[in-house]
Structure formats: structure tokens, C-alpha cells
Protein backbone atom coordinates (compact mmCIF):
# COMPACT_ATOMS: atom_id res chain seq x y z
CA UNK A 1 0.00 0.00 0.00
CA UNK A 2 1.14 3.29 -0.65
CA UNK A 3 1.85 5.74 2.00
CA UNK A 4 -0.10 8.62 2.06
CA UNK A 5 -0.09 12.32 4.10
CA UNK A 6 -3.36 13.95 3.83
CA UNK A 7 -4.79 16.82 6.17
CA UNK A 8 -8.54 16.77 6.61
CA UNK A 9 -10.25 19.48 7.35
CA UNK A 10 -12.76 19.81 9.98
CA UNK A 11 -13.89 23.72 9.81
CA UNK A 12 -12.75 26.60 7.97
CA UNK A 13 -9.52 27.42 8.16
CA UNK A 14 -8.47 31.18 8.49
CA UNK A 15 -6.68 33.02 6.17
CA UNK A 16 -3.49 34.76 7.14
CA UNK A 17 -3.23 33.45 10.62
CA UNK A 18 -0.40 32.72 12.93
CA UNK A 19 0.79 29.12 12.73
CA UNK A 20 2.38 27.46 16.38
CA UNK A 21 3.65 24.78 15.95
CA UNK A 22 4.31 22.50 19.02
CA UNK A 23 5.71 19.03 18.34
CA UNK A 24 7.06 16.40 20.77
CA UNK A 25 11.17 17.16 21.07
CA UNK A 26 13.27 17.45 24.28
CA UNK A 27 11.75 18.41 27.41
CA UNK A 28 9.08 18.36 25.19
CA UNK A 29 9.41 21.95 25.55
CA UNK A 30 6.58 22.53 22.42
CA UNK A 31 4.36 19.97 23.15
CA UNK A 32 3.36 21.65 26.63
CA UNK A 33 3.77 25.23 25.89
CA UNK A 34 1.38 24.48 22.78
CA UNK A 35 -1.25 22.12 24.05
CA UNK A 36 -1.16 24.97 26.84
CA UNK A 37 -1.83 27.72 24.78
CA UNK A 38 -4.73 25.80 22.86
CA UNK A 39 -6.18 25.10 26.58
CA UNK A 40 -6.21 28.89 27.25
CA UNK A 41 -7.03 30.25 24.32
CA UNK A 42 -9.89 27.76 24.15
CA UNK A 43 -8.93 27.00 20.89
CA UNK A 44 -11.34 24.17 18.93
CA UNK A 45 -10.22 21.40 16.72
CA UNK A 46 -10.36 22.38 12.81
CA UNK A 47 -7.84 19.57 10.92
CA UNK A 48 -5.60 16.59 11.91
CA UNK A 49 -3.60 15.10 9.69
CA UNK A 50 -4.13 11.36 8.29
CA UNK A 51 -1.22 9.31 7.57
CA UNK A 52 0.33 5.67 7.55
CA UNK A 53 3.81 7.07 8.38
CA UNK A 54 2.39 7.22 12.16
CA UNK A 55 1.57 4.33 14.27
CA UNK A 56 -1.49 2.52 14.29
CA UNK A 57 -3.04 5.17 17.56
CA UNK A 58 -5.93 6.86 18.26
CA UNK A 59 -6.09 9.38 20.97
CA UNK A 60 -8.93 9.06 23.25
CA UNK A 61 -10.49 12.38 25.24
CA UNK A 62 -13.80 11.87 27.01
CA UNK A 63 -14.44 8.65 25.88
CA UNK A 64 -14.26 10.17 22.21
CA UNK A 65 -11.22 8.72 19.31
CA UNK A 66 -8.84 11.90 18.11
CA UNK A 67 -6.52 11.80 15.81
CA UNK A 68 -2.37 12.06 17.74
CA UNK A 69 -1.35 14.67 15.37
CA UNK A 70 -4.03 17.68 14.97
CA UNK A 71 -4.45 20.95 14.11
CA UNK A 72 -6.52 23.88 16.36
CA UNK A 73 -7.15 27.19 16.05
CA UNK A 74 -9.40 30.59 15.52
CA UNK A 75 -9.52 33.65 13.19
CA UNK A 76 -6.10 34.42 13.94
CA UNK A 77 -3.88 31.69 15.17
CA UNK A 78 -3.47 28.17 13.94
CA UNK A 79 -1.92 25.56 16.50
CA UNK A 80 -0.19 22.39 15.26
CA UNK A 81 0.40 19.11 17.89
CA UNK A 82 1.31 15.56 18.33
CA UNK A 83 0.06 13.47 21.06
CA UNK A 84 2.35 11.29 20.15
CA UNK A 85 6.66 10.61 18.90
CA UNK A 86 6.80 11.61 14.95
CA UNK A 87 8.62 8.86 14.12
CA UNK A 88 12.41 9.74 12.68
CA UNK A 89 11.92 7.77 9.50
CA UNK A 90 8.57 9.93 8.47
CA UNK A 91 9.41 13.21 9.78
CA UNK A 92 10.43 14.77 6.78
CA UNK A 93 7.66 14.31 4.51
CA UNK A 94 5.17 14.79 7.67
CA UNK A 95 6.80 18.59 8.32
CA UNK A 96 7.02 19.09 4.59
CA UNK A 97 3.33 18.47 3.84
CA UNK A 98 2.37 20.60 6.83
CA UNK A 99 4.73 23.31 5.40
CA UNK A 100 2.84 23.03 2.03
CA UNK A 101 -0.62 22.99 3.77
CA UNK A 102 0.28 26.20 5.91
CA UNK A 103 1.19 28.17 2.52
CA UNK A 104 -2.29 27.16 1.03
CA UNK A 105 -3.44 29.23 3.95
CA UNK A 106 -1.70 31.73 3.71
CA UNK A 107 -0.21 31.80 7.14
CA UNK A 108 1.92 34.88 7.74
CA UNK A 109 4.29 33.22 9.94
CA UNK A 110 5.19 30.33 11.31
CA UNK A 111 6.34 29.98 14.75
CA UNK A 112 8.16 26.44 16.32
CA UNK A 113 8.65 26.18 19.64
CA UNK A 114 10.76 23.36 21.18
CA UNK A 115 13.66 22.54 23.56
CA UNK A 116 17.66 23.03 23.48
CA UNK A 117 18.55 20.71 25.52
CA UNK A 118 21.17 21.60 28.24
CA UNK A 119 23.54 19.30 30.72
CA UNK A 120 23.87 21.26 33.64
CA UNK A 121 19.67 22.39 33.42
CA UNK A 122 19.46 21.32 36.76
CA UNK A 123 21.51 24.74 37.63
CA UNK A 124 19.54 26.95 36.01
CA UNK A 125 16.85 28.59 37.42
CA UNK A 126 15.55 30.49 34.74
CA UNK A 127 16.05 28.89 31.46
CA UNK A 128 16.94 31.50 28.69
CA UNK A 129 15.17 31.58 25.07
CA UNK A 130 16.98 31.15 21.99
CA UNK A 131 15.75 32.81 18.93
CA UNK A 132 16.39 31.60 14.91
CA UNK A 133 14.57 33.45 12.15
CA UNK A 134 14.14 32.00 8.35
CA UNK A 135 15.64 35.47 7.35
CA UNK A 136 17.41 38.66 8.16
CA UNK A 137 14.62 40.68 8.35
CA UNK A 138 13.31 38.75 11.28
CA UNK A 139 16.07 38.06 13.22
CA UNK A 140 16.01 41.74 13.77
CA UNK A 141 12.49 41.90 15.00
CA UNK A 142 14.24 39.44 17.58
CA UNK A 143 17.10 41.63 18.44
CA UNK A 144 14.65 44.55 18.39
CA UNK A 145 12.21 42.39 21.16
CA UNK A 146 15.65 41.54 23.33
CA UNK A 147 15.60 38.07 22.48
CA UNK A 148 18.97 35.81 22.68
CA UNK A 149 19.57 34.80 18.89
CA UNK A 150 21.10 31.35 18.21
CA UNK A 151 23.99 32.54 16.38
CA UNK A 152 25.62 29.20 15.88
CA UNK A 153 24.80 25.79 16.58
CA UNK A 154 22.68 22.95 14.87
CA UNK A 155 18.97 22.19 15.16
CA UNK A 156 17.87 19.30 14.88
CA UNK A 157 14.45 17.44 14.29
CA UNK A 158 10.99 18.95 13.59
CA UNK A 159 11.90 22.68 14.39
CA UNK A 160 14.71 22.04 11.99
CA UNK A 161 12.78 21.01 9.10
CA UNK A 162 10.16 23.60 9.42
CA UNK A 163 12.84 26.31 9.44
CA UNK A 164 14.04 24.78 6.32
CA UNK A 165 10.96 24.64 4.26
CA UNK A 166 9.65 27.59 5.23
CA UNK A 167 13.11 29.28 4.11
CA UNK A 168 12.39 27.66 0.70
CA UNK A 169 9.34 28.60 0.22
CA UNK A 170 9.61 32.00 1.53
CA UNK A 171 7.40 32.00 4.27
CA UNK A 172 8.27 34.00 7.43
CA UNK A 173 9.40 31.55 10.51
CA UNK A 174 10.86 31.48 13.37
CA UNK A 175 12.05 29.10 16.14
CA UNK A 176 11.93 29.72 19.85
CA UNK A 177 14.31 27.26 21.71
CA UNK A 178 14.26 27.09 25.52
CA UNK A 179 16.92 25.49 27.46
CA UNK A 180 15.57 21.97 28.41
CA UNK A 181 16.21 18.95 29.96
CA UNK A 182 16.96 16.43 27.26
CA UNK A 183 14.77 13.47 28.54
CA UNK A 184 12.62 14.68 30.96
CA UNK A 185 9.44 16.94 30.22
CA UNK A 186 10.19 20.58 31.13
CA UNK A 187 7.19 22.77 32.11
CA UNK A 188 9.12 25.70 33.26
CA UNK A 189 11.03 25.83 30.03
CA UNK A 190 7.38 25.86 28.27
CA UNK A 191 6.34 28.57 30.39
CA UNK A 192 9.16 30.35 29.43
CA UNK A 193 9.18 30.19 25.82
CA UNK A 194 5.06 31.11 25.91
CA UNK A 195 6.47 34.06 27.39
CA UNK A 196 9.06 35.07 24.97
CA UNK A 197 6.70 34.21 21.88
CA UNK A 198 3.98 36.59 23.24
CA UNK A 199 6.45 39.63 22.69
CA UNK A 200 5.86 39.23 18.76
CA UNK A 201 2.63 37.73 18.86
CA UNK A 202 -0.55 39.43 20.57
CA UNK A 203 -0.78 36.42 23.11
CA UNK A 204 -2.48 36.95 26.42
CA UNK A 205 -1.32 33.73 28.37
CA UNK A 206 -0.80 33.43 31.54
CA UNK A 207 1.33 30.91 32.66
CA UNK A 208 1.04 30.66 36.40
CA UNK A 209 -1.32 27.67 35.96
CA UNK A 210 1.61 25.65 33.88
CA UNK A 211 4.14 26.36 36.62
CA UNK A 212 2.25 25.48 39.02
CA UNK A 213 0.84 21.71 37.37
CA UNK A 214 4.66 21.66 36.91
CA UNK A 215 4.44 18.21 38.50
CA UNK A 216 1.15 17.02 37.78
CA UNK A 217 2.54 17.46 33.95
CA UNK A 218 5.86 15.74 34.44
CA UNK A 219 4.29 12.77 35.29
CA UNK A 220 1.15 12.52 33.18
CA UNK A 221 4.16 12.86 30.19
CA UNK A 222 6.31 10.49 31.40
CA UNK A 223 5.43 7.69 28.71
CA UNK A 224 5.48 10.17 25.39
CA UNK A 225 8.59 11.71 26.99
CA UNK A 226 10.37 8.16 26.84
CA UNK A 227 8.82 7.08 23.25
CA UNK A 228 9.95 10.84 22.04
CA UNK A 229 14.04 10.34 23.29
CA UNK A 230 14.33 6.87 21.07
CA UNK A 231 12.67 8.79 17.96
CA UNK A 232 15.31 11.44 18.92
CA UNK A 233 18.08 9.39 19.33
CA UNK A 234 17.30 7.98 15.78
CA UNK A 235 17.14 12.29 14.52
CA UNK A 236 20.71 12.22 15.86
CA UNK A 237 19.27 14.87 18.18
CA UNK A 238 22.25 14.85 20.62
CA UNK A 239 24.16 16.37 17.79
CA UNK A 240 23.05 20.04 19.16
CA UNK A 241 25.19 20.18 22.04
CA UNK A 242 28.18 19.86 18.89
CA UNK A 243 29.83 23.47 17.11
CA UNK A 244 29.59 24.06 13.62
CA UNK A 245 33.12 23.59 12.34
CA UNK A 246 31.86 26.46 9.01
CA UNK A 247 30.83 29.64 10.79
């Protein structure tokens, strides 16, 4: 049988709207901060995306089957997540055809969010925010908003791919990259990167609620965190702690 990627849609889908994505990557930094955002925001269900690259999973809420990997949102703001580990060998043509499906919309940005994932992240307190932009123009909007920029290093997984094929295509995005623990879910670092994405995106979130589930959430994702480090290790994610040896 051939493999096929199709997203259905459920409602209408807005035209020129913000796309989040939040898909499951160390600390699962995205995943929380996303699937919190869509709690606040109260925003419905209007795709998910149908595949045979994914396991053979439904999700179930109130009794009810859900696609893992599904798309939210409102007149403005478009939120992509995965209940469950994209596995390494389909993530490219998954993030591609998501990429393609967000230019039929129109989207007029699209923002990752996910986790850099730091050794000594027991030490920190306050994990900082890393910034990449698919072009010039918006890495200064970062600078301008007092954000850390990335300057050089390698990403690696989801993000990555979205920042490449929206740099192809020409579509504005930008990553926002907390400092995370590598295997172990990470609500503050969510909580931190919500933060830093509302200062370029009219986002009234707050996150007292997610700091203070902080444990409630570690342990409710204890089973996607361990399913998302083998798909990871297999994405050669470790490679981020490396340098570029080309700067």
C-alpha cells in the first residue's frame, strides 16, 4: 500500500493566521507550551492530519477517538500538535506536507517552539530563550524584542525542518528554543518560551497555571517523553550540544 499524508479538514480554516507549531522534542518543551496555549485560548479542533507514516493510535479524550497529530485554532492563530513521537523515519515528509498545507493558507508566519537541551539544566533557574529566524529581516524583529539569537549551533528534528521549508518557500518563521532537559518533560522551560513568543505575537497567556501543574505534567508525560528520546536518538538529536566547524 502506498503511503499517504493527507490533512482533513474539519472547519474553515483562516486566512493569514499565525501558525504554532508545538511538536514532541526534548523536554518536550513545544508539546506543553502548545497544548497549553490551545487550553487557554480555548482554541477548537479544525484539521488533523491522516497518515500511515504514524503508528497505528488513536487518541482518546472523554471517551471520544482523536486523531495524535491535529491541528486547532481561531480567526487568527493556527496551533499544530502531536500526542504522540513523529517517528524519525517519516518526519520529513510529515513537516514538509504541513509546510505546504500552511502556505495554502496563507499563514503569515510560522512559529516552532521546542527545547535546546542543556547538561547542567538542573543549575539553572531560569532557562533562557533562543531565537532563529528564516531570514534577516526577522532576526532583527528578535534583536529589536531583546531576544537571545542562536547565532551558531545545529537544530535538529521537527523545528529544523520547518525552518528549512519555510526558508524555501519564503514563508516567514521562526524558532523559539528554551533550554531543556533532554529526557525529561520541562514545564518551566514551556512557560518560558510562551512568554518570549507573546512579545511578537498578541498572546495573552498566563502561565502561572503551567508552573504550578509543573508536577502534575511531568508525570502525566512520562510515557510520550520516553517514546519521544528513542525517535530522537534515531534524529541524531544529541548532535546540538556539537559546534559548527563552518561559521
Amino acid at each position: 500500500m502506498s503511503e499517504t499524508i493527507k490533512i482533513v479538514e474539519k472547519e474553515s480554516i483562516p486566512s493569514n493566521a499565525i501558525m504554532l507549531q508545538g511538536l514532541p522534542d526534548v523536554g518536550l518543551v513545544g508539546l506543553i507550551a502548545t497544548s497549553y496555549i490551545i487550553s487557554e485560548l480555548d482554541l477548537a479542533e479544525i484539521a488533523y492530519v491522516d497518515t500511515d507514516l504514524m503508528p497505528p493510535i488513536i487518541v482518546l479524550h472523554e471517551g471520544l477517538p482523536h486523531a495524535p497529530l491535529r491541528i486547532f485554532g481561531n480567526n487568527r492563530l493556527i496551533a499544530v500538535i502531536s500526542e504522540i513521537a513523529i517517528p524519525a523515519n517519516s518526519v520529513h515528509a510529515i513537516m514538509r506536507v504541513i509546510t505546504d498545507w500552511g502556505q495554502s493558507k496563507n499563514v503569515k508566519m510560522v512559529i516552532s517552539i521546542g527545547g535546546i537541551p542543556m547538561e547542567n539544566r538542573q543549575d539553572l533557574k531560569e532557562p533562557k530563550v533562543f531565537g532563529a529566524a528564516s531570514n534577516k529581516e526577522l532576526i532583527r524583529l528578535l534583536k529589536e524584542k531583546e531576544l537571545e539569537i542562536l547565532k551558531e549551533g545545529y537544530m535538529v528534528g521537527p523545528q529544523a525542518l520547518t525552518m528549512r521549508y519555510c526558508a524555501e518557500k519564503e514563508i516567514p518563521a521562526v524558532a523559539f528554543l528554551a533550554q531543556s532537559y533532554y529526557n525529561y518533560p520541562d514545564p518551566e522551560a514551556a512557560a518560558a518560551a510562551i512568554q518570549e513568543v507573546a512579545k511578537i505575537v498578541d498572546l495573552k497567556v498566563d502561565v502561572t497555571q503551567l508552573l504550578q501543574k509543573g508536577e502534575e505534567i511531568r508525570l502525566r508525560a512520562r510515557d510520550i517523553m520516553k517514546r519521544t528520546q528513542r525517535e530522537l536518538t534515531q534524529m541524531k538529536k544529541s548532535q546540538e550540544y556539537d559546534v559548527p566547524y563552518v561559521s
